[in-house]
C-alpha atoms as a PDB file:
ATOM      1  CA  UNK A   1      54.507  44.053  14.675  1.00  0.00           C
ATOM      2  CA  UNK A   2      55.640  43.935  11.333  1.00  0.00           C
ATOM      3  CA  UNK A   3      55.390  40.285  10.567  1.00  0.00           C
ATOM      4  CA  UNK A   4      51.676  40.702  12.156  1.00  0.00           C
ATOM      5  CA  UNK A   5      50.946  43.433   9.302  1.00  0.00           C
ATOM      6  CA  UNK A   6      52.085  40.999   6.822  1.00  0.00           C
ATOM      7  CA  UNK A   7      50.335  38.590   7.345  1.00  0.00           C
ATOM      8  CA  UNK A   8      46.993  40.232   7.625  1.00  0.00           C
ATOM      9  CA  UNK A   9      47.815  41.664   4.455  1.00  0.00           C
ATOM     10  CA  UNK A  10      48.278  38.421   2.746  1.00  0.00           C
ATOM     11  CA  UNK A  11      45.157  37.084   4.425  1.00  0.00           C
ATOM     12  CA  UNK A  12      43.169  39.551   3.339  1.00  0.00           C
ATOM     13  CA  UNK A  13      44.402  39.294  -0.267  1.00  0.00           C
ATOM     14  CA  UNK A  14      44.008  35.801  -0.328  1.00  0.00           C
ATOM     15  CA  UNK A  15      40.587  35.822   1.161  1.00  0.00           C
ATOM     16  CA  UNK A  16      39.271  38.759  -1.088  1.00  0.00           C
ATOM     17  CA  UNK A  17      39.109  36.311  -4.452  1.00  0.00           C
ATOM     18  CA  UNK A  18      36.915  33.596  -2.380  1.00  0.00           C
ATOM     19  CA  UNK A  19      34.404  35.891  -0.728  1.00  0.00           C
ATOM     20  CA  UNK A  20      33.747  37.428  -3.712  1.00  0.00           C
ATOM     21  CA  UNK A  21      31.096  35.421  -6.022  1.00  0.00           C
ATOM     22  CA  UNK A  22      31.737  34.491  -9.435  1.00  0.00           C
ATOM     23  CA  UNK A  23      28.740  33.878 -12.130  1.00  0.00           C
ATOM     24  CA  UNK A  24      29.440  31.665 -15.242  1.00  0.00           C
ATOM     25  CA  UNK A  25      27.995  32.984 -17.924  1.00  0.00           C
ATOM     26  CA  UNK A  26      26.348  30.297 -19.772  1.00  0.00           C
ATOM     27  CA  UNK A  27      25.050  32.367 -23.199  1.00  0.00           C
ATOM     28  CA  UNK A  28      28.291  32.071 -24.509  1.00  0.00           C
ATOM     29  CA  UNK A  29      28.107  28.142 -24.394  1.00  0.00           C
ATOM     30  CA  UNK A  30      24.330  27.188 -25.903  1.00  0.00           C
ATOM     31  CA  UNK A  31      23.748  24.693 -28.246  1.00  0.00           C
ATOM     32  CA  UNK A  32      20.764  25.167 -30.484  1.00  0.00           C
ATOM     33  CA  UNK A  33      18.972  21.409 -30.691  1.00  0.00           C
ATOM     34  CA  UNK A  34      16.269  23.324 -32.791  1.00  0.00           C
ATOM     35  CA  UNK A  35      12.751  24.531 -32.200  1.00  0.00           C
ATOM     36  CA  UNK A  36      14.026  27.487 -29.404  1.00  0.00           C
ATOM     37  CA  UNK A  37      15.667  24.735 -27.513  1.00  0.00           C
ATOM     38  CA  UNK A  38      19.250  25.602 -25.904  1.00  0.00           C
ATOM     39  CA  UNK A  39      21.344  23.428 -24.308  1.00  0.00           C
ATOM     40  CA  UNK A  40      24.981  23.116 -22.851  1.00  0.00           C
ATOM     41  CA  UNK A  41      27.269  20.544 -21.023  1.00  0.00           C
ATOM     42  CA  UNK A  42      27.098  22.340 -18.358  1.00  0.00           C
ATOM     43  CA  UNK A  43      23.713  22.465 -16.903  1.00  0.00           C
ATOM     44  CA  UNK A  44      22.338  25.752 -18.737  1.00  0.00           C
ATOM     45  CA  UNK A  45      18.751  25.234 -20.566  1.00  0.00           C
ATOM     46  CA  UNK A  46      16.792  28.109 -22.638  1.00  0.00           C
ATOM     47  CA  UNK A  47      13.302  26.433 -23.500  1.00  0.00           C
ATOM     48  CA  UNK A  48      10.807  28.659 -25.940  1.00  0.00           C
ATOM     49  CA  UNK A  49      13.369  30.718 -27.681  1.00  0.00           C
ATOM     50  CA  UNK A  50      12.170  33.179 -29.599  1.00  0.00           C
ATOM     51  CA  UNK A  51      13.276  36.644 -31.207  1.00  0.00           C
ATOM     52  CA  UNK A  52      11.782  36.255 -35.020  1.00  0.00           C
ATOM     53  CA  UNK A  53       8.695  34.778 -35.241  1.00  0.00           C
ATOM     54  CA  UNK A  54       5.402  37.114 -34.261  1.00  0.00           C
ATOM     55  CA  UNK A  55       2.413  35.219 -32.863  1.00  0.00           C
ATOM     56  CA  UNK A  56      -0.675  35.549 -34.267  1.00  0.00           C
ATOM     57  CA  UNK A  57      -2.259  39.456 -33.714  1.00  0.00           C
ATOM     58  CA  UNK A  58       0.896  40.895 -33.712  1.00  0.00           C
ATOM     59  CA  UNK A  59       1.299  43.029 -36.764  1.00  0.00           C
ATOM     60  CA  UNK A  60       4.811  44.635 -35.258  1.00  0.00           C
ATOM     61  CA  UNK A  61       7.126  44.298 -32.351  1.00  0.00           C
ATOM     62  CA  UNK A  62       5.457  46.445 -29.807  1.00  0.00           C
ATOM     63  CA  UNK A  63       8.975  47.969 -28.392  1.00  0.00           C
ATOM     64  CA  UNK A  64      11.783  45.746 -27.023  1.00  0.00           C
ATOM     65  CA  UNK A  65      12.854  45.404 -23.381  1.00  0.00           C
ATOM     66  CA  UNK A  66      15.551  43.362 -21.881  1.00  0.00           C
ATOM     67  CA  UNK A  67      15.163  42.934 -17.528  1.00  0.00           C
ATOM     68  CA  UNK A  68      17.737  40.640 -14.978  1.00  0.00           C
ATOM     69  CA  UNK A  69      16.065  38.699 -12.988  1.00  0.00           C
ATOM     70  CA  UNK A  70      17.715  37.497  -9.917  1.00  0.00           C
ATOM     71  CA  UNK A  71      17.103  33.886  -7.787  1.00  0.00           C
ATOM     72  CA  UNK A  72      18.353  33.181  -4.491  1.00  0.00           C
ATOM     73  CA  UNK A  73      17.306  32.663  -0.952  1.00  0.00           C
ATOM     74  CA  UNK A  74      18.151  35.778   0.620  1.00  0.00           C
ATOM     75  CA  UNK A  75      15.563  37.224  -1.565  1.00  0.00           C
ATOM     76  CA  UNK A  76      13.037  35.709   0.420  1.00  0.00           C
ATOM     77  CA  UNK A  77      14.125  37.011   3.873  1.00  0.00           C
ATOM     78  CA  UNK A  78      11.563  39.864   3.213  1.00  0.00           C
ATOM     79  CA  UNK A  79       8.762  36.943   2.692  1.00  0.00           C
ATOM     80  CA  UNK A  80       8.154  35.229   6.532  1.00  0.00           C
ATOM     81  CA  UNK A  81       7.964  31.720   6.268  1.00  0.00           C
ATOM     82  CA  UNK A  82       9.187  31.778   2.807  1.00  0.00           C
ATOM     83  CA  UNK A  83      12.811  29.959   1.495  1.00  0.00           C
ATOM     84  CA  UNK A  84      13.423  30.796  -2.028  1.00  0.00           C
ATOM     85  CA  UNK A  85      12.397  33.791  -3.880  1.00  0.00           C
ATOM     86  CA  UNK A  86      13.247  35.753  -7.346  1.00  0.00           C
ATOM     87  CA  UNK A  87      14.235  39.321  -6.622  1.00  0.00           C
ATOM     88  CA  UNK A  88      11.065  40.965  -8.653  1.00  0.00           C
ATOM     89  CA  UNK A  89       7.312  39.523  -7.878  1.00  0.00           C
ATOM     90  CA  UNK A  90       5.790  41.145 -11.032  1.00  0.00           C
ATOM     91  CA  UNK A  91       6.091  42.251 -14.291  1.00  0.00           C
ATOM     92  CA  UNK A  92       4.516  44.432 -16.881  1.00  0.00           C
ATOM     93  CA  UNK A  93       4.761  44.644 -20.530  1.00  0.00           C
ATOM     94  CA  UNK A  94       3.054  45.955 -23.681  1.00  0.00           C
ATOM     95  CA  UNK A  95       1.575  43.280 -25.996  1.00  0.00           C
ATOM     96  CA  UNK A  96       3.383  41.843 -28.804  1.00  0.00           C
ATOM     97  CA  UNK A  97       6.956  42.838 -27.125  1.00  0.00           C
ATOM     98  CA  UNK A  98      10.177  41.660 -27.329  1.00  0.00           C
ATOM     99  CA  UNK A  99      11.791  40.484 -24.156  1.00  0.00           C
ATOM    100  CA  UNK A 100      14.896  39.329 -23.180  1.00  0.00           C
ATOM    101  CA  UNK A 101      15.201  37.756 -19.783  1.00  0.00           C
ATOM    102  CA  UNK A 102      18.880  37.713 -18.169  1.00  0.00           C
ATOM    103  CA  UNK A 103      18.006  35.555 -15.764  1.00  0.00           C
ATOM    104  CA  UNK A 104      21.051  34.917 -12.663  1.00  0.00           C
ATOM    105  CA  UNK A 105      21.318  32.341 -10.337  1.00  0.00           C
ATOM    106  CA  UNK A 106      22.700  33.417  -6.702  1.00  0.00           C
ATOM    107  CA  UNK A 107      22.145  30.156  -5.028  1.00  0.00           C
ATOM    108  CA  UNK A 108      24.395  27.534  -4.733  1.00  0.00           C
ATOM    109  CA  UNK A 109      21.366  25.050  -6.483  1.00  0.00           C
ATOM    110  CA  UNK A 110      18.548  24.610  -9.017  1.00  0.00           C
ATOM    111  CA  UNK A 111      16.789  27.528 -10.118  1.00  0.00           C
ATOM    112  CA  UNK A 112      14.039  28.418 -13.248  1.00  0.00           C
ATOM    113  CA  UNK A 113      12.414  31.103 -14.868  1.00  0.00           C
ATOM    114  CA  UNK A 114       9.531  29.759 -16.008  1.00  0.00           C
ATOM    115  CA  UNK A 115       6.368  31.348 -18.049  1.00  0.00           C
ATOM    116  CA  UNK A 116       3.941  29.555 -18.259  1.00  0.00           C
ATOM    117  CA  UNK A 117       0.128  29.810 -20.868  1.00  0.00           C
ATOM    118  CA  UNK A 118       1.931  30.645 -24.252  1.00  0.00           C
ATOM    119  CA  UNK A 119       0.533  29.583 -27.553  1.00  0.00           C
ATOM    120  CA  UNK A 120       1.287  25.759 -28.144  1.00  0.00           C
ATOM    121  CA  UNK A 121       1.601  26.876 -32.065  1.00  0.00           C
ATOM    122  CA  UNK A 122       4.713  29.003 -31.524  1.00  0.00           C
ATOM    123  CA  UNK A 123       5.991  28.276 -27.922  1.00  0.00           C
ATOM    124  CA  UNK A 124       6.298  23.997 -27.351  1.00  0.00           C
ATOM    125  CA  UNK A 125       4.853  22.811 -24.748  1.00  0.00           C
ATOM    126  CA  UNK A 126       3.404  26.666 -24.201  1.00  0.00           C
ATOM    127  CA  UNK A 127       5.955  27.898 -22.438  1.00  0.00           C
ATOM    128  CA  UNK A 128       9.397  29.984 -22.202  1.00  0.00           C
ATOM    129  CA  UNK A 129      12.109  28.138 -19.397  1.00  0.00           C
ATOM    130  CA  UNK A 130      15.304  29.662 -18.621  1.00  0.00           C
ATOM    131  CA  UNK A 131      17.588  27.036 -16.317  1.00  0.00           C
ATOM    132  CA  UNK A 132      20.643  27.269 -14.614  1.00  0.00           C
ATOM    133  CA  UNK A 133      22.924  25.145 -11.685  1.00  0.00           C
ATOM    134  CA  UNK A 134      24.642  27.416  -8.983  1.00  0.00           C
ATOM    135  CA  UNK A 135      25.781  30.761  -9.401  1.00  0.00           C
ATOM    136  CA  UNK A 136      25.477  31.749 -12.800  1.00  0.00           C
ATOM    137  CA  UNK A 137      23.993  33.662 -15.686  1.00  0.00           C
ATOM    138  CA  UNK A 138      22.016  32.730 -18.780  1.00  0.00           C
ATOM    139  CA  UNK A 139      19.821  34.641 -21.627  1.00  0.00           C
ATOM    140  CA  UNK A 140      16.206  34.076 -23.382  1.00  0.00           C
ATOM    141  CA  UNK A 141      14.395  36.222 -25.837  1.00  0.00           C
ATOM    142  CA  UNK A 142      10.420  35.718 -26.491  1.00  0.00           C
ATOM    143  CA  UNK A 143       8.148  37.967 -28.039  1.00  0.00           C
ATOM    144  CA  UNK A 144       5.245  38.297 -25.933  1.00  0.00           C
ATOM    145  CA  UNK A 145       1.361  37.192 -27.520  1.00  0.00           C
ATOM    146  CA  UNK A 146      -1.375  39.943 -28.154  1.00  0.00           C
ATOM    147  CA  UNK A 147      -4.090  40.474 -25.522  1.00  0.00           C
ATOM    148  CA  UNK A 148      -4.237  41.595 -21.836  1.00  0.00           C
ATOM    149  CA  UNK A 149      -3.078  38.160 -19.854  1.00  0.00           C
ATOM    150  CA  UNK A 150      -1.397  37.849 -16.461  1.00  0.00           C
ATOM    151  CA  UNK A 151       1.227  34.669 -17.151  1.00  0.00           C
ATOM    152  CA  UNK A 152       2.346  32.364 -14.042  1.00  0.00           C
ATOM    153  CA  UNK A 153       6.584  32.873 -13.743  1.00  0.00           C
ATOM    154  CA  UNK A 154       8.203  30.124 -11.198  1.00  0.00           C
ATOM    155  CA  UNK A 155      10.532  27.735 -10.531  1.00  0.00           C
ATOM    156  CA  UNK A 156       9.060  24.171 -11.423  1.00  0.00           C
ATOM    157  CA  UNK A 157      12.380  22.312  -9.322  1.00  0.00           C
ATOM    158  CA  UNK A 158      10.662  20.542  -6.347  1.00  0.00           C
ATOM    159  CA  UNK A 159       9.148  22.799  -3.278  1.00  0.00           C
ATOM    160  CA  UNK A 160      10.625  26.014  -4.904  1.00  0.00           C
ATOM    161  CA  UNK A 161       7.418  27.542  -5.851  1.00  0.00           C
ATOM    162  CA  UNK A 162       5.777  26.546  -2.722  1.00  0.00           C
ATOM    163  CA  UNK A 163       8.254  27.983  -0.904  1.00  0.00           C
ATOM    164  CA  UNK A 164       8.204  31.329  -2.523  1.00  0.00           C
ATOM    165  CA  UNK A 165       9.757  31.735  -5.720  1.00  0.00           C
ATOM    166  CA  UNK A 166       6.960  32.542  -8.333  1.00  0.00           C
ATOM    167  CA  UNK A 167       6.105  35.814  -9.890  1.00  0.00           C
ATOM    168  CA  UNK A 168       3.030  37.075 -12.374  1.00  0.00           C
ATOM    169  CA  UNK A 169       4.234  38.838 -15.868  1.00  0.00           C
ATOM    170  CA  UNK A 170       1.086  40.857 -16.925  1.00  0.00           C
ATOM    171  CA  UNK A 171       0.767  41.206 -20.773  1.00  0.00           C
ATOM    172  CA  UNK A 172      -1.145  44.662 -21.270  1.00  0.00           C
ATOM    173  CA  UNK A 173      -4.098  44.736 -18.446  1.00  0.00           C
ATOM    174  CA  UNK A 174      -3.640  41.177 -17.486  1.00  0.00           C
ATOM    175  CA  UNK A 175      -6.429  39.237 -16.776  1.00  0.00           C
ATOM    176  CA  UNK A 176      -6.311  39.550 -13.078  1.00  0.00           C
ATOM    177  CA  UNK A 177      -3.768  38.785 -10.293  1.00  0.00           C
ATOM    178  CA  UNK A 178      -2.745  35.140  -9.337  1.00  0.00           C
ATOM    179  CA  UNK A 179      -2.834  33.753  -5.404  1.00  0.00           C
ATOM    180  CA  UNK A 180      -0.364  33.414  -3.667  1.00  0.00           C
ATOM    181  CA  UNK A 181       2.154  35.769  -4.966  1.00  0.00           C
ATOM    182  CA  UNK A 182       4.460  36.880  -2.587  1.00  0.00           C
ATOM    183  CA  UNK A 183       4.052  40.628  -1.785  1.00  0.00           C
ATOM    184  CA  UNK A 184       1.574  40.871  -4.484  1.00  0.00           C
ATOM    185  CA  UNK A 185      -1.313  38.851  -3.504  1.00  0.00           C
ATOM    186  CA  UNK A 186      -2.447  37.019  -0.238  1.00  0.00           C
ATOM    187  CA  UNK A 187      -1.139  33.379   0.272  1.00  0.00           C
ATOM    188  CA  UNK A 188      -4.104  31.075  -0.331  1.00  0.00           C
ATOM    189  CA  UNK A 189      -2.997  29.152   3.311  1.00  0.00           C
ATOM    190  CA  UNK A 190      -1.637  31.833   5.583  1.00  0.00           C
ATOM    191  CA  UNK A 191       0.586  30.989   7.637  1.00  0.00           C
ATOM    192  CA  UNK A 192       0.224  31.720  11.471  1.00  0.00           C
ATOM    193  CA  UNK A 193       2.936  32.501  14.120  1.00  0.00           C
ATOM    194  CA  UNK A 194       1.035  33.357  16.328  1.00  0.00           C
ATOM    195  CA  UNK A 195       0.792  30.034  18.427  1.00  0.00           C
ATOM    196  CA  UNK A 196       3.167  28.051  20.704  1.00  0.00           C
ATOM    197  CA  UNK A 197       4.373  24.444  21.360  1.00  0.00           C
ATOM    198  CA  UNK A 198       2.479  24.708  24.711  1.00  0.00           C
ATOM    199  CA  UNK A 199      -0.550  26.528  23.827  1.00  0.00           C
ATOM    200  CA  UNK A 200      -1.257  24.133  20.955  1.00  0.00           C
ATOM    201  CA  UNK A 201      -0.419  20.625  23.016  1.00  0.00           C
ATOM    202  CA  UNK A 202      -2.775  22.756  25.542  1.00  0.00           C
ATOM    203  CA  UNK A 203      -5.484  23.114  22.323  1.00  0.00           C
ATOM    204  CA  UNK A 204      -5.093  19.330  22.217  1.00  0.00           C
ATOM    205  CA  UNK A 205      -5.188  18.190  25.595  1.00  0.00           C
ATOM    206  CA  UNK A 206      -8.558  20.385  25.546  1.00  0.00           C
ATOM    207  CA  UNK A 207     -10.055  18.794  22.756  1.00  0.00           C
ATOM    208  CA  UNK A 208      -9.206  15.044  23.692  1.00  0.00           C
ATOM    209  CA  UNK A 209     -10.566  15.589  26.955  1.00  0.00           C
ATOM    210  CA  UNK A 210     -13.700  16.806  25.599  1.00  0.00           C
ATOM    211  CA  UNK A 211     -14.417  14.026  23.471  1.00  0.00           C
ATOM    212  CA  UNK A 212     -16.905  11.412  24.465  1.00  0.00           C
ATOM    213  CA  UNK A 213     -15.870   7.975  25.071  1.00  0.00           C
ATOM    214  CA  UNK A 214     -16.982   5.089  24.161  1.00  0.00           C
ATOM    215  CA  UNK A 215     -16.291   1.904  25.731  1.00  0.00           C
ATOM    216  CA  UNK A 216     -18.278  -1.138  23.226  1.00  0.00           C
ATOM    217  CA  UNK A 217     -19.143  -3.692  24.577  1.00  0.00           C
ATOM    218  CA  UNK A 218     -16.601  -6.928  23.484  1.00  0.00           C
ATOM    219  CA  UNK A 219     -17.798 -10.629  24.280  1.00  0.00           C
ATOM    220  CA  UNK A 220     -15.291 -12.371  26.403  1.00  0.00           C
ATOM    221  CA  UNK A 221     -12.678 -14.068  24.417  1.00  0.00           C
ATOM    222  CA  UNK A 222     -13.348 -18.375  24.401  1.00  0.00           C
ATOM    223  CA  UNK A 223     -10.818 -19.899  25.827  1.00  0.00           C
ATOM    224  CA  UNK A 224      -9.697 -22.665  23.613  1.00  0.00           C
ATOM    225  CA  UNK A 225      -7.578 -25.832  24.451  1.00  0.00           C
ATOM    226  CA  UNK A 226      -4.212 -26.097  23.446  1.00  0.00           C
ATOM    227  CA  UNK A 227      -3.667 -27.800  20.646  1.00  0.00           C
ATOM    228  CA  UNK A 228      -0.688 -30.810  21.335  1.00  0.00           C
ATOM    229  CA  UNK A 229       2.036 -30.155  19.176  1.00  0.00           C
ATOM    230  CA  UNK A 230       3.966 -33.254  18.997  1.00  0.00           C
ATOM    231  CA  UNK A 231       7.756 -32.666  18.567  1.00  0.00           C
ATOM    232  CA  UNK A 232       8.107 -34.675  15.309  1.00  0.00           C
ATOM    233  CA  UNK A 233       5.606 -34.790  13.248  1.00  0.00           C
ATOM    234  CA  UNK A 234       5.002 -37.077   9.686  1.00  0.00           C
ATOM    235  CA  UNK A 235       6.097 -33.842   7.696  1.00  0.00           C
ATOM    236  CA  UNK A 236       9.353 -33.608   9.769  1.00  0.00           C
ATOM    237  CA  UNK A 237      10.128 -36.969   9.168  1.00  0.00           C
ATOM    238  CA  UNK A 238       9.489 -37.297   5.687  1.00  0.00           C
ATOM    239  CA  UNK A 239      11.742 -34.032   4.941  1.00  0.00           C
ATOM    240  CA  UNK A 240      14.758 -35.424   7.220  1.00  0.00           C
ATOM    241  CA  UNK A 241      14.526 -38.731   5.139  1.00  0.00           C
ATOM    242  CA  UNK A 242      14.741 -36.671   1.599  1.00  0.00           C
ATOM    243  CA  UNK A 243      17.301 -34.315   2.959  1.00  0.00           C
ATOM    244  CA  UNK A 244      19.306 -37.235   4.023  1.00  0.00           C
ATOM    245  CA  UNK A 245      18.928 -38.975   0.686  1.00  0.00           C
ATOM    246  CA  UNK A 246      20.037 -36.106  -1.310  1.00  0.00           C
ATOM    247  CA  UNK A 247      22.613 -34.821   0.727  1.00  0.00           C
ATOM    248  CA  UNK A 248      25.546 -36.358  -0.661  1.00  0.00           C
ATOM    249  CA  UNK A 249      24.102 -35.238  -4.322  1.00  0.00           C
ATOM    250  CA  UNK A 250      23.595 -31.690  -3.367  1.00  0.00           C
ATOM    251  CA  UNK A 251      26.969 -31.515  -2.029  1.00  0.00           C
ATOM    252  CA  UNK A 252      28.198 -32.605  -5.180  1.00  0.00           C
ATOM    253  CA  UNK A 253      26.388 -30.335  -6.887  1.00  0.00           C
ATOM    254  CA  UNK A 254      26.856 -27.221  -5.281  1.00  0.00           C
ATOM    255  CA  UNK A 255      30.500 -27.675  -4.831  1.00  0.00           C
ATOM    256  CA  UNK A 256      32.919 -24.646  -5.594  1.00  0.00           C
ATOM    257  CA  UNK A 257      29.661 -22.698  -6.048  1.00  0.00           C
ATOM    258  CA  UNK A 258      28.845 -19.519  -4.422  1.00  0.00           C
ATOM    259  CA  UNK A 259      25.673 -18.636  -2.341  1.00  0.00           C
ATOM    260  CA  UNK A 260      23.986 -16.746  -5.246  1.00  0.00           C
ATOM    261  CA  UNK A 261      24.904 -19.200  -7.532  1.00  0.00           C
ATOM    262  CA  UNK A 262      23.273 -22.717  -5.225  1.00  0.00           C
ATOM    263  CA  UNK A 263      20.163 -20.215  -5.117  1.00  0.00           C
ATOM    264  CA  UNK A 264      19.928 -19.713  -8.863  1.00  0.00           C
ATOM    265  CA  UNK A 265      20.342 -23.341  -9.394  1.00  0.00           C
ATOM    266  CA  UNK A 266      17.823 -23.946  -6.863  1.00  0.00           C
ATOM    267  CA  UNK A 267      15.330 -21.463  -8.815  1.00  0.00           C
ATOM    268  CA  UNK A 268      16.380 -23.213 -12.000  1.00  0.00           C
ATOM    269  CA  UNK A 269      15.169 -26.558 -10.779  1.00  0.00           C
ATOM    270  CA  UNK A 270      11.863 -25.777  -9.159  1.00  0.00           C
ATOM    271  CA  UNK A 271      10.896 -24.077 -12.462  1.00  0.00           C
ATOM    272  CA  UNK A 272      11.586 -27.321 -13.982  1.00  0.00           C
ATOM    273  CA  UNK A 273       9.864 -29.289 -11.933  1.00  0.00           C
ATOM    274  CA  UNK A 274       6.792 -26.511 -12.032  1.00  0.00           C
ATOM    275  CA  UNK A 275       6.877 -27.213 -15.893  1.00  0.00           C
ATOM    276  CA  UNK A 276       7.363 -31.150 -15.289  1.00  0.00           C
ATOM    277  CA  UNK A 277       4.011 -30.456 -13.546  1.00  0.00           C
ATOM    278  CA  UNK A 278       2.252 -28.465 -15.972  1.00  0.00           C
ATOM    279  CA  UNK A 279       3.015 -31.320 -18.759  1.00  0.00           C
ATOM    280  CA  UNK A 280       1.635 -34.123 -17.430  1.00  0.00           C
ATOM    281  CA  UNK A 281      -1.355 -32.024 -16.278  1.00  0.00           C
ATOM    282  CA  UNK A 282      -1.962 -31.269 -19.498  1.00  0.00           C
ATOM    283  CA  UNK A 283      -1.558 -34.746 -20.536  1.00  0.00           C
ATOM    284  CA  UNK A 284      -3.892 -35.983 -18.758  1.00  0.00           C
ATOM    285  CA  UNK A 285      -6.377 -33.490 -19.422  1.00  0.00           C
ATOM    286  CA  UNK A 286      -5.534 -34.235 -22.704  1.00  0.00           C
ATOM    287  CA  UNK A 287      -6.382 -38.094 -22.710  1.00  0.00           C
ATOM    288  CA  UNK A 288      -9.441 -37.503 -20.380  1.00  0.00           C
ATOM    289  CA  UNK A 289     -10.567 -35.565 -23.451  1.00  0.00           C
ATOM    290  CA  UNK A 290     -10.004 -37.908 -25.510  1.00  0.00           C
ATOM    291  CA  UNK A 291     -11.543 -41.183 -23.874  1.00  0.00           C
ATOM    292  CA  UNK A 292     -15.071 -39.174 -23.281  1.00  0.00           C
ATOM    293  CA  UNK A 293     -14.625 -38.287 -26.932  1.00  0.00           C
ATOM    294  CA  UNK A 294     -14.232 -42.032 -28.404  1.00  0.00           C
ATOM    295  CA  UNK A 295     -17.742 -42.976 -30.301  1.00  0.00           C
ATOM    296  CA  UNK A 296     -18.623 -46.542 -28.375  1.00  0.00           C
ATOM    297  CA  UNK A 297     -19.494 -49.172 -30.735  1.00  0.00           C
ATOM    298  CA  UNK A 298     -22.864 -50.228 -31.483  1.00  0.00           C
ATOM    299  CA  UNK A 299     -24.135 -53.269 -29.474  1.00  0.00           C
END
């Protein structure tokens, strides 16, 4: 009984490190490359970043706010037929505030925070990216434009967006609410579970059987004679009589030489003999030229 305690004690302490998750926290490892771009070896990306600079129409930092933003897929359990989600669908700030974005990754893959519609003069490429690989943690700051504007937030890796994980950050007002968003605003295809394997084969087996047919109207194929194929023909011939004369050359040739090789060497001597060709064509074009040019002498 004892040794049975023991060991589900150890089991349970050595099980307790690997079922709990560990985030890297990449903020500590960015490398600025200049113009708000942050990079590090190991997969972390800030794109846009910004905590100085106002844009134009902002007199003043509005107030400053900092939100965590989580990614995953069990955020999108809540969202039927969805796959990846972040954990907050919408967000809304003054104009002309400071934000900092903790953004964490709890999948085991690829995920973004991405704004999209900034101004080209301050953001590049007119927009803010936060990026991180598998379970981890990483840090932007922006300061938002002036104006009410709802902004696009999403994951740009392949699929991710379209299956669920996009938000809408409202600036002020906003300027309306996007499509699509999930929770927020209706899905511009909705999906339907309504139907069955059987009922829709049934939908189709209905519809084909209610189509017309038409039969047209083909002409009878002509029967044609065979044509007689003799067994050895002049071309035949003629290529066993070269092959035979340039066996024992090719053999020499291609000796100790592998397949790739023999088929270079191959390729190397029919674009010779292409540009053999092309000489003498030219040639003669050349002296046919030349004859209908000569001035005939006067009789």
């Amino acid at each position: 009984m004892v040794k049975l305690l023991s060991a589900g004690v150890l089991i349970f302490l050595f099980s307790a490190p690997v079922s709990a998750v560990e985030y890297e926290d990449h903020d500590g490892m960015l490398m600025d490359h200049g113009d708000g771009h942050l990079m590090d070896m190991a997969g972390g990306m800030v794109m846009g970043q910004n905590s100085s600079t106002l844009p134009g129409g902002c007199d003043s930092i509005a107030e400053t706010k900092e939100i965590t933003v989580h990614a995953g897929h069990k955020y999108a359990e809540k969202f039927p037929g969805r796959m990846f989600a972040f954990d907050t669908q919408e967000f809304n700030f003054k104009p002309c505030t400071k934000l900092t974005v903790h953004f964490i990754n709890d999948d085991n893959v690829r995920h973004q925070w991405m704004m999209h519609g900034l101004p080209k003069y301050l953001y590049p490429k007119g927009m803010f990216h936060l990026e991180i690989s598998g379970p981890a943690k990483i840090s932007g700051t922006l300061i938002l434009p002036p104006g009410d504007k709802t902004y696009l937030v999403h994951c740009d890796i392949a699929q991710h967006m379209e299956k669920g994980m996009k938000a809408q950050l409202k600036v002020g007002k906003g300027d309306g609410d996007l499509p699509s968003i999930p929770g927020v605003t209706a899905y511009v295809i909705a999906d339907d579970y309504k139907g069955s394997l059987s009922t829709v084969m049934a939908d189709v087996s209905a519809a084909a059987e209610a189509a017309p047919t038409v039969v047209a109207n083909k002409p009878a194929p002509v029967s044609q004679p065979p044509k007689e194929d003799s067994v050895i023909s002049g071309v035949t011939v003629i290529g066993l009589v070269i092959g035979l004369l340039f066996a024992p050359f090719l053999a020499k040739k291609f000796k100790g030489m592998s397949v790739s090789e023999a088929i270079a060497t191959i390729f190397d001597w029919v674009r010779a003999g292409i540009e053999l060709v092309v000489k003498l064509l030219s040639r003669l074009v050349r002296l046919v030229i030349s004859n209908k040019n000569k001035i005939l002498p006067g009789k």
